[in-house]
PDB file of N, CA and C in Angstrom:
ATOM      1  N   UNK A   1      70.740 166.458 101.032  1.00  0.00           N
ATOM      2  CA  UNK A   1      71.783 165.465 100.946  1.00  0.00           C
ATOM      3  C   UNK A   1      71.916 164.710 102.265  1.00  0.00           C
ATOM      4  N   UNK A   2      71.491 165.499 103.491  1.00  0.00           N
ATOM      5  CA  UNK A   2      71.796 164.524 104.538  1.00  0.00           C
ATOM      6  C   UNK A   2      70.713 163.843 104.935  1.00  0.00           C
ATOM      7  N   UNK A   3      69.715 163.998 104.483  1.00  0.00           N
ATOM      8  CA  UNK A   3      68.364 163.896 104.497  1.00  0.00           C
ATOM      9  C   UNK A   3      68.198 162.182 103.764  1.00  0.00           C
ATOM     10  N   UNK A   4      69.257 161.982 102.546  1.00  0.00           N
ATOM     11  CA  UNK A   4      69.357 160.858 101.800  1.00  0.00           C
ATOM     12  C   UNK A   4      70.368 159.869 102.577  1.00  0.00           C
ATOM     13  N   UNK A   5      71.924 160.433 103.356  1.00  0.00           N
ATOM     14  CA  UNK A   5      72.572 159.854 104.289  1.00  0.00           C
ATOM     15  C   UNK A   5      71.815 159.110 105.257  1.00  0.00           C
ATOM     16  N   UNK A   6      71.038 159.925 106.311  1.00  0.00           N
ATOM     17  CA  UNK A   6      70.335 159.652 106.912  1.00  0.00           C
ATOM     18  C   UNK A   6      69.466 158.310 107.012  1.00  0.00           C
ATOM     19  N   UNK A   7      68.407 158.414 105.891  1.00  0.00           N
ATOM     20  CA  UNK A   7      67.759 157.221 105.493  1.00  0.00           C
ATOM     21  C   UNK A   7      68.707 156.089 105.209  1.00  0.00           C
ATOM     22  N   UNK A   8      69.589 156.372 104.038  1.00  0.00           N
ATOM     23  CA  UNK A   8      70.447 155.175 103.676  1.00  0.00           C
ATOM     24  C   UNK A   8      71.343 154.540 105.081  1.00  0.00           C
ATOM     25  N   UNK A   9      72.066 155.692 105.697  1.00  0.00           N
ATOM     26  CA  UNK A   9      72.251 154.314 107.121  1.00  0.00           C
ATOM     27  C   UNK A   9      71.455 154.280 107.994  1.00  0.00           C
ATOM     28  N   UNK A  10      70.348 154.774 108.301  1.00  0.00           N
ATOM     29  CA  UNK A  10      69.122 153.956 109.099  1.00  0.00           C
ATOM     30  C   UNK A  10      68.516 152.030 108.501  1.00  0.00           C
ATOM     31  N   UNK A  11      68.553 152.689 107.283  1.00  0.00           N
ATOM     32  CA  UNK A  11      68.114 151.065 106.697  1.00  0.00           C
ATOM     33  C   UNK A  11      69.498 150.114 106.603  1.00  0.00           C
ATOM     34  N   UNK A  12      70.524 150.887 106.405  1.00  0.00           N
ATOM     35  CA  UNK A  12      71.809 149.726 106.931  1.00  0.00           C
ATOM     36  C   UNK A  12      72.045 149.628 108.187  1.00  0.00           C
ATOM     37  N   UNK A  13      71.361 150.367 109.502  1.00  0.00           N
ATOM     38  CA  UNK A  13      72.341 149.744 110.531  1.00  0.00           C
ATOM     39  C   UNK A  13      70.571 148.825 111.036  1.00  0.00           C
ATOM     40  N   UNK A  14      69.457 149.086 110.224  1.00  0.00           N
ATOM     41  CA  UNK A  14      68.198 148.395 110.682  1.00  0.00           C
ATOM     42  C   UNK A  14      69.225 146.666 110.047  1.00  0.00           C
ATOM     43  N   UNK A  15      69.491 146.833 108.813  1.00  0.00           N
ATOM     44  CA  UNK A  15      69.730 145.508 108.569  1.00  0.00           C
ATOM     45  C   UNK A  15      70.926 144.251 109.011  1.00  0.00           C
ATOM     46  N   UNK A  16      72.012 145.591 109.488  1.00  0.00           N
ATOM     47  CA  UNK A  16      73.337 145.532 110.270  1.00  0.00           C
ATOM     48  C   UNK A  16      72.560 144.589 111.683  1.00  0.00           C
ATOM     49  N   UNK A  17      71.364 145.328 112.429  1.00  0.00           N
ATOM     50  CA  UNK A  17      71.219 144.844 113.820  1.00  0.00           C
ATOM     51  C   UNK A  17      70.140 143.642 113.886  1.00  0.00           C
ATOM     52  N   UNK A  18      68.955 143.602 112.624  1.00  0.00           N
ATOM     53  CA  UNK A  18      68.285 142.419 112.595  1.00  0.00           C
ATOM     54  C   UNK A  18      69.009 140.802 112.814  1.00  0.00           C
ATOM     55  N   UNK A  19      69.998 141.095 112.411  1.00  0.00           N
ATOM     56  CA  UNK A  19      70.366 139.576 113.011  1.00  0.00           C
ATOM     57  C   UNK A  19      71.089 139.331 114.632  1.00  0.00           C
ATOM     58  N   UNK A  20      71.526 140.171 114.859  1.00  0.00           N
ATOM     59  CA  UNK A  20      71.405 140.494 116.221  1.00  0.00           C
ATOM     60  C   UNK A  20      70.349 140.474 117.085  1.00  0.00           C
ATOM     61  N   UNK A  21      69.071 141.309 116.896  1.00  0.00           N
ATOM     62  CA  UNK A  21      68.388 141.130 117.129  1.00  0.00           C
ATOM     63  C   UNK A  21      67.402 139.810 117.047  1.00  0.00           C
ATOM     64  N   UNK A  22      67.567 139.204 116.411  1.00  0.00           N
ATOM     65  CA  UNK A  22      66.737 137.722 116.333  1.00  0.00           C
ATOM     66  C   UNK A  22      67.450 136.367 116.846  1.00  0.00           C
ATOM     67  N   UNK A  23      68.719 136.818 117.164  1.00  0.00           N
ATOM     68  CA  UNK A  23      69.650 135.832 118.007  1.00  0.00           C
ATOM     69  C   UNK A  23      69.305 136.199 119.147  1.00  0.00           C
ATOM     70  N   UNK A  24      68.991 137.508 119.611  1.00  0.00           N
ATOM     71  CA  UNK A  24      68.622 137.379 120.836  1.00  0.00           C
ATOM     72  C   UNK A  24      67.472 136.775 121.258  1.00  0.00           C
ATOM     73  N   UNK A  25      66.334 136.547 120.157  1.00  0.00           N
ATOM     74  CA  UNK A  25      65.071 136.420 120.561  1.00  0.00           C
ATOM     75  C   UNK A  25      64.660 134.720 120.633  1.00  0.00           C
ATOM     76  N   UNK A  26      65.636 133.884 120.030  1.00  0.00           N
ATOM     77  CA  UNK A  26      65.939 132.927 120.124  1.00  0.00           C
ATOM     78  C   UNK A  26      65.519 131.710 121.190  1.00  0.00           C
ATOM     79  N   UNK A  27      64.580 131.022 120.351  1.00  0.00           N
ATOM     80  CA  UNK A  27      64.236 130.235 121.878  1.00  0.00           C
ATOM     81  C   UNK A  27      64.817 128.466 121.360  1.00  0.00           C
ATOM     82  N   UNK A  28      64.745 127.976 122.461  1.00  0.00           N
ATOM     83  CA  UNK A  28      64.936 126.501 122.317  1.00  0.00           C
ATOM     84  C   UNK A  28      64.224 125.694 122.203  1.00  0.00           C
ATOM     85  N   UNK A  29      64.240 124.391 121.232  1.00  0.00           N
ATOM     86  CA  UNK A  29      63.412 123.581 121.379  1.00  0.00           C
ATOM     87  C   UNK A  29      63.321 122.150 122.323  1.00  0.00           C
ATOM     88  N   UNK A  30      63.931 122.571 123.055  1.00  0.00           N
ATOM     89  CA  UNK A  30      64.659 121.306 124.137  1.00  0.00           C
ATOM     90  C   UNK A  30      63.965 121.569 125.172  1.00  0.00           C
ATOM     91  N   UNK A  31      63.176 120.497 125.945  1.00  0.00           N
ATOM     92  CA  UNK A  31      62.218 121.048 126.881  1.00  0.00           C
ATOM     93  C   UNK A  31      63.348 120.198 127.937  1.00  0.00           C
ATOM     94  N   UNK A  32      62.528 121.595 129.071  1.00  0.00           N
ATOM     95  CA  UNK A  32      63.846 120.714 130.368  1.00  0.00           C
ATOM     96  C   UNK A  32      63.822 119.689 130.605  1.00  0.00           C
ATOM     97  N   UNK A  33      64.918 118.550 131.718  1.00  0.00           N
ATOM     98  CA  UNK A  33      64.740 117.270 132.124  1.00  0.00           C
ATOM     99  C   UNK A  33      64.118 117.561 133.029  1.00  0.00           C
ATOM    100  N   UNK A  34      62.939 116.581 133.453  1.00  0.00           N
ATOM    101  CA  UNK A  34      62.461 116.455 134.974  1.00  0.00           C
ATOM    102  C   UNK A  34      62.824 114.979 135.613  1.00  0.00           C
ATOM    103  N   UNK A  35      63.966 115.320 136.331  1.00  0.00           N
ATOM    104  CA  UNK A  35      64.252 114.079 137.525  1.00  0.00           C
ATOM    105  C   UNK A  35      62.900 113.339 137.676  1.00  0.00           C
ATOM    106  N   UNK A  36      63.464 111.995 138.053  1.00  0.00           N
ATOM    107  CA  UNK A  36      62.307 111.434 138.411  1.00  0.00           C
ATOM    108  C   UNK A  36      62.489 111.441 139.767  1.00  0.00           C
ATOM    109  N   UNK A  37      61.364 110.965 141.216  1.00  0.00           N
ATOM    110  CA  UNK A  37      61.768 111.217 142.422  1.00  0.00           C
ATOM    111  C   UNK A  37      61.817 109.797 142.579  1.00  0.00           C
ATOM    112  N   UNK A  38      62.602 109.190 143.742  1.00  0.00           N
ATOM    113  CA  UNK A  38      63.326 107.925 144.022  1.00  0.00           C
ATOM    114  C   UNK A  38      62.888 108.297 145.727  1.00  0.00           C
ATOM    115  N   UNK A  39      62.564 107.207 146.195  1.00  0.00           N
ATOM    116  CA  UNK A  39      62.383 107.409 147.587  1.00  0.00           C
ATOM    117  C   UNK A  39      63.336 105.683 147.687  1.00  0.00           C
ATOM    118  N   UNK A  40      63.739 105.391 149.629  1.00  0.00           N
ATOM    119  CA  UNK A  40      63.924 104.065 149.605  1.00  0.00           C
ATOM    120  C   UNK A  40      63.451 103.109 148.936  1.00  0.00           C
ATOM    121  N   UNK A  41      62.031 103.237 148.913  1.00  0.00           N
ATOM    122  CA  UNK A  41      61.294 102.138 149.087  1.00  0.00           C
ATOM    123  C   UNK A  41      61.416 101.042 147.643  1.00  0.00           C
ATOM    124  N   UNK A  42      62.208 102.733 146.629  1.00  0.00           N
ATOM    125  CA  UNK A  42      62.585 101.737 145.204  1.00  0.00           C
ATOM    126  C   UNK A  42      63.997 100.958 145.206  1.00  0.00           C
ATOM    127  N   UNK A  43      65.153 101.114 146.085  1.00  0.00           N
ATOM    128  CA  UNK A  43      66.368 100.163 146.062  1.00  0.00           C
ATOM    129  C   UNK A  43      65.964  98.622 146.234  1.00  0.00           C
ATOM    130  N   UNK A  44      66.898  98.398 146.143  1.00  0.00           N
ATOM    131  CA  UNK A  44      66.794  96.524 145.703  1.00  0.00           C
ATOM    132  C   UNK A  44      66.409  95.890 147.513  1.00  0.00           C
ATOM    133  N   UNK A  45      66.534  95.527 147.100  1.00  0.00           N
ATOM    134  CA  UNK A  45      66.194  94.515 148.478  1.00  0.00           C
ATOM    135  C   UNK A  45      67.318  92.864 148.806  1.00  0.00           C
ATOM    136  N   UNK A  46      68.051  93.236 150.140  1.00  0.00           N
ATOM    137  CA  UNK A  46      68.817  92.102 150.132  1.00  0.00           C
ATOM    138  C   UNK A  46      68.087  90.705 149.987  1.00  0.00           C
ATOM    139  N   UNK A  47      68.673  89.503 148.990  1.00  0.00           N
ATOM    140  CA  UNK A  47      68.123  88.381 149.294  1.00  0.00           C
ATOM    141  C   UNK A  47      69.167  87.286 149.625  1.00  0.00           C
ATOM    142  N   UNK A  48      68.893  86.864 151.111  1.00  0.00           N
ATOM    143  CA  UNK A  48      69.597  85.685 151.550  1.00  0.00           C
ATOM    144  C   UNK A  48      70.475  86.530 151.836  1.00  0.00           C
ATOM    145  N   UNK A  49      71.789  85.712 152.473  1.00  0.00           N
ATOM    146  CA  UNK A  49      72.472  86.077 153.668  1.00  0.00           C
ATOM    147  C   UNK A  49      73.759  86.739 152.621  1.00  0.00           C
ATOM    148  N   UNK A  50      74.047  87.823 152.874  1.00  0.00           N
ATOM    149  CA  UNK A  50      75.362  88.691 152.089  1.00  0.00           C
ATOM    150  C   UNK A  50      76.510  87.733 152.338  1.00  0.00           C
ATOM    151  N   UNK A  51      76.900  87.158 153.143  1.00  0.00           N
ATOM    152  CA  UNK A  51      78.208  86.042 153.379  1.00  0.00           C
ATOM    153  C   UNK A  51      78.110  85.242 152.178  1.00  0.00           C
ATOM    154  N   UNK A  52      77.305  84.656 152.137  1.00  0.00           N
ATOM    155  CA  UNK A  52      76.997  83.775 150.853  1.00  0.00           C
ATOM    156  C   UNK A  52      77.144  84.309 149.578  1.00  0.00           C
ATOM    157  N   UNK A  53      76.781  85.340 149.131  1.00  0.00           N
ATOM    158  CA  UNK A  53      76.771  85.510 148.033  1.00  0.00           C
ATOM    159  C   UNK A  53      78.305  87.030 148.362  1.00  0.00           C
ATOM    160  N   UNK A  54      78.767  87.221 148.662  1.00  0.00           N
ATOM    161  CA  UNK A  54      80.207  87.762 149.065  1.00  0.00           C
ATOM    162  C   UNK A  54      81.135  86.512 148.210  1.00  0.00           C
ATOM    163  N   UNK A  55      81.036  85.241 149.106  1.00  0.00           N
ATOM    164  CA  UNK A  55      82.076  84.631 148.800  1.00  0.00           C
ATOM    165  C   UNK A  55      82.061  83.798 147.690  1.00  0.00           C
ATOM    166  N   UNK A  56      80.869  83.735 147.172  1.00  0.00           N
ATOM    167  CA  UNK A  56      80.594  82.824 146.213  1.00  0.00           C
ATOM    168  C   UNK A  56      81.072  84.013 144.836  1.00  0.00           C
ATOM    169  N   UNK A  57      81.197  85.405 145.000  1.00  0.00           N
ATOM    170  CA  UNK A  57      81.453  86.628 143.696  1.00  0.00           C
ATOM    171  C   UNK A  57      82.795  86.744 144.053  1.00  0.00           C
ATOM    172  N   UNK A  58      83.263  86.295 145.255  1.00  0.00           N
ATOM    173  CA  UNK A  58      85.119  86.185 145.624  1.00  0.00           C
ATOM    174  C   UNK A  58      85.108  85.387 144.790  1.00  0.00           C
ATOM    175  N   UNK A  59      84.882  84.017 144.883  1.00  0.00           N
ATOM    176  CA  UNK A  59      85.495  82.782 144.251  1.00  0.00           C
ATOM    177  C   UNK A  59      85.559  82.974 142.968  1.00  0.00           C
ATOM    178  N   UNK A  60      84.344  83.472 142.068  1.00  0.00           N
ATOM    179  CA  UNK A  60      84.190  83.889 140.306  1.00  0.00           C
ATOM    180  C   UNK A  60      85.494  84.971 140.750  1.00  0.00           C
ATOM    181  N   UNK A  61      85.555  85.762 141.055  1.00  0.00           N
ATOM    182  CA  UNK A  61      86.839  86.825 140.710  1.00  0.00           C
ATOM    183  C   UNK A  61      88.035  86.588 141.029  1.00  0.00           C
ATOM    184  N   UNK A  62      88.071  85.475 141.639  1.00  0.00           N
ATOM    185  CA  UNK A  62      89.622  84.646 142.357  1.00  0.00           C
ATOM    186  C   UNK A  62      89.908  83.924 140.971  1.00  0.00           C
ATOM    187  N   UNK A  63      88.616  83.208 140.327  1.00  0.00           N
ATOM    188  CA  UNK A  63      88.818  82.435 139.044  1.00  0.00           C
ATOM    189  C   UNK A  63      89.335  83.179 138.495  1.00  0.00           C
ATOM    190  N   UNK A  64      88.743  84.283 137.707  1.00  0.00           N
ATOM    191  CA  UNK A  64      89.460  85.430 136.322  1.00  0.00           C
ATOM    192  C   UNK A  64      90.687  85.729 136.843  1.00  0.00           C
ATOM    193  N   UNK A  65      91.168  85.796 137.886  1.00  0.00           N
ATOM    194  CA  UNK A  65      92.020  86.492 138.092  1.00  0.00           C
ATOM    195  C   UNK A  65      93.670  85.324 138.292  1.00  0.00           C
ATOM    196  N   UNK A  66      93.035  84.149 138.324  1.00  0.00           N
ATOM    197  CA  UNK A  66      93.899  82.925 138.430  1.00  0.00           C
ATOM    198  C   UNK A  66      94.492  83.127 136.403  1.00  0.00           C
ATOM    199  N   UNK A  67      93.119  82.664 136.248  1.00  0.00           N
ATOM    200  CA  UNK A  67      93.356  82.651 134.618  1.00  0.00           C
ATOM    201  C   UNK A  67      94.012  83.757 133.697  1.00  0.00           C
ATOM    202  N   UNK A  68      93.716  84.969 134.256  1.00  0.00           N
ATOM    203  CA  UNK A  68      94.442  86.254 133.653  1.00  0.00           C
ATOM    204  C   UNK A  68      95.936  86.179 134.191  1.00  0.00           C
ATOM    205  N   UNK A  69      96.451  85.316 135.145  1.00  0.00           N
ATOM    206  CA  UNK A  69      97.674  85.192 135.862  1.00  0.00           C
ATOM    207  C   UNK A  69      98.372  84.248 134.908  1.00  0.00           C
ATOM    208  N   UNK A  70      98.080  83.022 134.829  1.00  0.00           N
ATOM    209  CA  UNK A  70      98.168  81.879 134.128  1.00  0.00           C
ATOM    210  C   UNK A  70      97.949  82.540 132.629  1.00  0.00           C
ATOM    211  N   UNK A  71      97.650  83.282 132.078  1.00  0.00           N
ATOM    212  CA  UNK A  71      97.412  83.197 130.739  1.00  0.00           C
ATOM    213  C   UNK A  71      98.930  84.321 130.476  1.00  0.00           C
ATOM    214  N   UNK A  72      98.990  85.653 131.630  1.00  0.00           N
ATOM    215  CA  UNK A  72     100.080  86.306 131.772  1.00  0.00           C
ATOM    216  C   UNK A  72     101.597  85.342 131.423  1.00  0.00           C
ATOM    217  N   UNK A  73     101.341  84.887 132.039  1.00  0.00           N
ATOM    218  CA  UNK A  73     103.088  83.828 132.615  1.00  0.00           C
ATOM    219  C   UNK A  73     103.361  82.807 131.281  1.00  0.00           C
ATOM    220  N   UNK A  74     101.856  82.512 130.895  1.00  0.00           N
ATOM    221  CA  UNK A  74     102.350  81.503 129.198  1.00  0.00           C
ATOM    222  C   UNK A  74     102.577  81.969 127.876  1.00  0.00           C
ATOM    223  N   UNK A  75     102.173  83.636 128.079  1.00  0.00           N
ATOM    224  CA  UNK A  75     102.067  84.479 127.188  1.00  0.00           C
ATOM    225  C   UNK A  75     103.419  84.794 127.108  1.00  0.00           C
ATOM    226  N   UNK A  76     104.017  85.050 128.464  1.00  0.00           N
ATOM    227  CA  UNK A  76     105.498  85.443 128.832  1.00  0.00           C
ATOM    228  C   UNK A  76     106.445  84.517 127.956  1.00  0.00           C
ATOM    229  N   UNK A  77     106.316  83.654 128.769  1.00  0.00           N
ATOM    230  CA  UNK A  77     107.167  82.105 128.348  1.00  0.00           C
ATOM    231  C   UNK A  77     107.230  81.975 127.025  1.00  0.00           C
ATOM    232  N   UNK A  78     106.390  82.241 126.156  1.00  0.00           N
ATOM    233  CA  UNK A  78     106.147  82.075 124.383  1.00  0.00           C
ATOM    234  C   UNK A  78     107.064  83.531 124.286  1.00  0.00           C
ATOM    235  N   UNK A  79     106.953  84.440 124.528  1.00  0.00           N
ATOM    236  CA  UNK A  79     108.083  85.510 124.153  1.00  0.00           C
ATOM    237  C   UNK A  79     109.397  84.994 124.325  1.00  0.00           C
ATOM    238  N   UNK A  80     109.474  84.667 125.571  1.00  0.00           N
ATOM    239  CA  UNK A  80     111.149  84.621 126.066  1.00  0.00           C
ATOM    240  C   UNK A  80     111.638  83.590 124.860  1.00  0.00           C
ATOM    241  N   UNK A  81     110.775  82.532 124.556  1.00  0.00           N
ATOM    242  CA  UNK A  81     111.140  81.476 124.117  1.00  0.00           C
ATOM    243  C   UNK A  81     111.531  81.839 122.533  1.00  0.00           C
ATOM    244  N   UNK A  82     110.248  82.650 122.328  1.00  0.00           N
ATOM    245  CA  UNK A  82     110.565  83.353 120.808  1.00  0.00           C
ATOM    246  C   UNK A  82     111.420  84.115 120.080  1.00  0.00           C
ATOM    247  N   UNK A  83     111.878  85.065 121.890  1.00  0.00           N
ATOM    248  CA  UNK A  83     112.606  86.418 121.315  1.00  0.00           C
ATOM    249  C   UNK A  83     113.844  85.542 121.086  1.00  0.00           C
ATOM    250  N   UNK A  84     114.304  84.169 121.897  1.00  0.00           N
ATOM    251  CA  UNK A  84     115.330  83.782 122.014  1.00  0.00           C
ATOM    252  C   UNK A  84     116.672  84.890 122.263  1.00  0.00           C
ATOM    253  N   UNK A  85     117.089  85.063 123.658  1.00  0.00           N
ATOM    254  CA  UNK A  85     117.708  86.448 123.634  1.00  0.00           C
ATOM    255  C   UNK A  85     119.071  85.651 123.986  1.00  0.00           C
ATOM    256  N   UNK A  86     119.350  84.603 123.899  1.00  0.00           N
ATOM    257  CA  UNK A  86     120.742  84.071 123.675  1.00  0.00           C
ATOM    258  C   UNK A  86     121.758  83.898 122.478  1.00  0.00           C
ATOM    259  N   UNK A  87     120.301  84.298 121.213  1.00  0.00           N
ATOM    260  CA  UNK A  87     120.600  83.856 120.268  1.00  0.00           C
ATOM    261  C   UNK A  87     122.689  84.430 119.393  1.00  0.00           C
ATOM    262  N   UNK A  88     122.826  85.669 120.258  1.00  0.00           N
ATOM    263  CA  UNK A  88     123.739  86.239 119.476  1.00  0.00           C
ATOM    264  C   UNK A  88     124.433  86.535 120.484  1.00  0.00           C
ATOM    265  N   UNK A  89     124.747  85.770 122.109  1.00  0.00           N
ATOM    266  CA  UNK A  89     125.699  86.139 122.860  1.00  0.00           C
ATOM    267  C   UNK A  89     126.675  85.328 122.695  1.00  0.00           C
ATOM    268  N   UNK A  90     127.992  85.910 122.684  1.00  0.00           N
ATOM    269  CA  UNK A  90     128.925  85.196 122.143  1.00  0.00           C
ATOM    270  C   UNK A  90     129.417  84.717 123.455  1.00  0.00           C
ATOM    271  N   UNK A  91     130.567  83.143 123.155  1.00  0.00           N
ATOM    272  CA  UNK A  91     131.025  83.060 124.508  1.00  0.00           C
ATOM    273  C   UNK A  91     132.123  83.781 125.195  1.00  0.00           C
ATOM    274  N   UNK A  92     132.571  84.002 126.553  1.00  0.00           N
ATOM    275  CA  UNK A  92     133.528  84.517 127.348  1.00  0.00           C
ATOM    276  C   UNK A  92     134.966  84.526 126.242  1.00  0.00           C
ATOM    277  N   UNK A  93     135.732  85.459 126.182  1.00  0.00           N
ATOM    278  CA  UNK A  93     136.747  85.915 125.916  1.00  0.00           C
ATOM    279  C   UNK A  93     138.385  85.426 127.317  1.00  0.00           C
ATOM    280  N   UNK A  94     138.861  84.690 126.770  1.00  0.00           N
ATOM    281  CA  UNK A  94     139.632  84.817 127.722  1.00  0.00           C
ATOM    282  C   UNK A  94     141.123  85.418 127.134  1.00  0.00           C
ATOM    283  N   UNK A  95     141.781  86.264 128.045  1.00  0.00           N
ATOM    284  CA  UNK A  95     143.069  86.987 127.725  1.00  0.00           C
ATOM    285  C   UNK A  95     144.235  86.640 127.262  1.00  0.00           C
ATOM    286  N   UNK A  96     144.289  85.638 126.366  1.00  0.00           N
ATOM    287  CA  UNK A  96     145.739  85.056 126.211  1.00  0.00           C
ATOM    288  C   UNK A  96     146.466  85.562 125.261  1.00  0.00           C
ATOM    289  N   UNK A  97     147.837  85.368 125.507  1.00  0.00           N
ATOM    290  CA  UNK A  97     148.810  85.904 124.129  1.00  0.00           C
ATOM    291  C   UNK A  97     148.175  86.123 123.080  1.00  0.00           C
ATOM    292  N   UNK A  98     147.900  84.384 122.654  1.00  0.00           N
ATOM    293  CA  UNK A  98     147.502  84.602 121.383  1.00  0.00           C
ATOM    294  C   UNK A  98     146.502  85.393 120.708  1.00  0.00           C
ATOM    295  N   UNK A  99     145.650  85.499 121.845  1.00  0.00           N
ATOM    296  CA  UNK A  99     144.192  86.361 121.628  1.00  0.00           C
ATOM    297  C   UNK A  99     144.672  88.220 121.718  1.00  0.00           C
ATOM    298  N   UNK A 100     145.563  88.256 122.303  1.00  0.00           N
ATOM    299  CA  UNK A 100     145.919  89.844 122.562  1.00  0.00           C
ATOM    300  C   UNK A 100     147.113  89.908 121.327  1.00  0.00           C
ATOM    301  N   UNK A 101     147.696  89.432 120.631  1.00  0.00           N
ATOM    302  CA  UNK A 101     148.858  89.152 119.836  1.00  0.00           C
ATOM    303  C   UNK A 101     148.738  90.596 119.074  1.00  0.00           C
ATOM    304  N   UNK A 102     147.219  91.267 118.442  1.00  0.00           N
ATOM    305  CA  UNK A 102     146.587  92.088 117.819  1.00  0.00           C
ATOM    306  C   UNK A 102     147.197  93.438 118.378  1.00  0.00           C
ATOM    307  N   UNK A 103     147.513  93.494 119.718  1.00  0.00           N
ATOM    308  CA  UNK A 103     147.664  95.032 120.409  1.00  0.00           C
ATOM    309  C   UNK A 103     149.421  95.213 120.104  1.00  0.00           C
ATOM    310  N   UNK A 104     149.985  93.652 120.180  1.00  0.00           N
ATOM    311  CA  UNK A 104     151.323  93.897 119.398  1.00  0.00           C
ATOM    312  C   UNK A 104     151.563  93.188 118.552  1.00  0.00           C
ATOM    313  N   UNK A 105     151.553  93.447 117.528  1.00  0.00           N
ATOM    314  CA  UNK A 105     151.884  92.768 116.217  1.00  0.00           C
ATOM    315  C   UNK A 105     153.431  92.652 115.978  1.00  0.00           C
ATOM    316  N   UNK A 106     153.855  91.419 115.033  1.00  0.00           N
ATOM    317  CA  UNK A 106     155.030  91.368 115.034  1.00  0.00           C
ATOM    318  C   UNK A 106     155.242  92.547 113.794  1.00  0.00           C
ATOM    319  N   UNK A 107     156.749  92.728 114.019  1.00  0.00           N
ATOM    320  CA  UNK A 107     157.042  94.123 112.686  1.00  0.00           C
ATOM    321  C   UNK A 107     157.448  93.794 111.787  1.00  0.00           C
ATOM    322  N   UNK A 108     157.613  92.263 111.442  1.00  0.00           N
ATOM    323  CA  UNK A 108     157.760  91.636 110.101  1.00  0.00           C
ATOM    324  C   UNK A 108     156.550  91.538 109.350  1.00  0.00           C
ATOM    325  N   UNK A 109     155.877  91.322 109.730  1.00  0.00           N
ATOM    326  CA  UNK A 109     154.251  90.894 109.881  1.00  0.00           C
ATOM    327  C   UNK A 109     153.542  92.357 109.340  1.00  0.00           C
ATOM    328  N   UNK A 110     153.666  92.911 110.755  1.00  0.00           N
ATOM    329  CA  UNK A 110     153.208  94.755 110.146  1.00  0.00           C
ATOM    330  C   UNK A 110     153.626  95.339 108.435  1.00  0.00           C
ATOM    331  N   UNK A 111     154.947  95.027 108.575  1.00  0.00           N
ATOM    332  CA  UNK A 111     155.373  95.813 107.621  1.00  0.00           C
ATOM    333  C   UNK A 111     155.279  95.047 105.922  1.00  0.00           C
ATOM    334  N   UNK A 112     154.994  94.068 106.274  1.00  0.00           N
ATOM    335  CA  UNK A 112     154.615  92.752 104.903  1.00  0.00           C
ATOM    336  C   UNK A 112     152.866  93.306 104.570  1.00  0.00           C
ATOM    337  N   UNK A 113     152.377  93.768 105.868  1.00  0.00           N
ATOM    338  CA  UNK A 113     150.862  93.904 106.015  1.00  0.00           C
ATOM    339  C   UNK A 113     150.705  95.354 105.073  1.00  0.00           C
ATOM    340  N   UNK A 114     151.359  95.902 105.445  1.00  0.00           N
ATOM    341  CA  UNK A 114     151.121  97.665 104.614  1.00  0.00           C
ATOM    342  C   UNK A 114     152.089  98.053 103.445  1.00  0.00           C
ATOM    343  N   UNK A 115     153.005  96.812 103.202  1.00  0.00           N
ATOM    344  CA  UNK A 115     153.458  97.529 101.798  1.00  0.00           C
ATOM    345  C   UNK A 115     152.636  95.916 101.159  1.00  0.00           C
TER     346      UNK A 115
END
């Protein structure tokens, strides 16, 4: 009887560890990168005088940056103009009798009001 144990988990822990085993054995198909080597002699090479071409890539980026300003401020202006934020301010309140009359009501008035 143990003789049949035996065999039966030998062939389950053989089949338990085969996949274990073949994950380990596992190879890749990705072959390494090889850098390429770069010495000076491949960078660019200045042409003509750096002042010149400095101020002439100022001036293009002074442009975009005029126009992204200018396009900012008209973009603005079309909101303000749109949101119209005056539209619902009412005018100044000023304190007079007649306007406060509400905090004292007459008691002829009151009492005509609630019956």
């Amino acid at each position: 009887m143990t003789s049949i144990l035996a065999r039966s988990s030998s062939g389950l822990l053989k089949r338990a560890f085969k996949h274990i085993y073949f994950a380990q054995n596992a190879q890749s198909h990705v072959k390494p990168i090889r850098f390429p080597t770069v010495s000076y002699d491949d960078l660019t090479k200045p042409e003509g005088p750096w002042r010149e071409r400095y101020d002439r890539m100022n001036q293009e980026y002074t442009r975009y940056m005029y126009y992204g300003l200018a396009t900012f401020l008209v973009s603005t202006a079309i909101t303000i103009y749109v949101a119209d934020f005056g539209r619902y301010a009412e005018p100044l309140h000023r304190n007079t009798p007649e306007g406060l009359s509400f905090l004292n009501p007459d008691p002829n008035i009151l009492e005509e009001i609630q019956n």
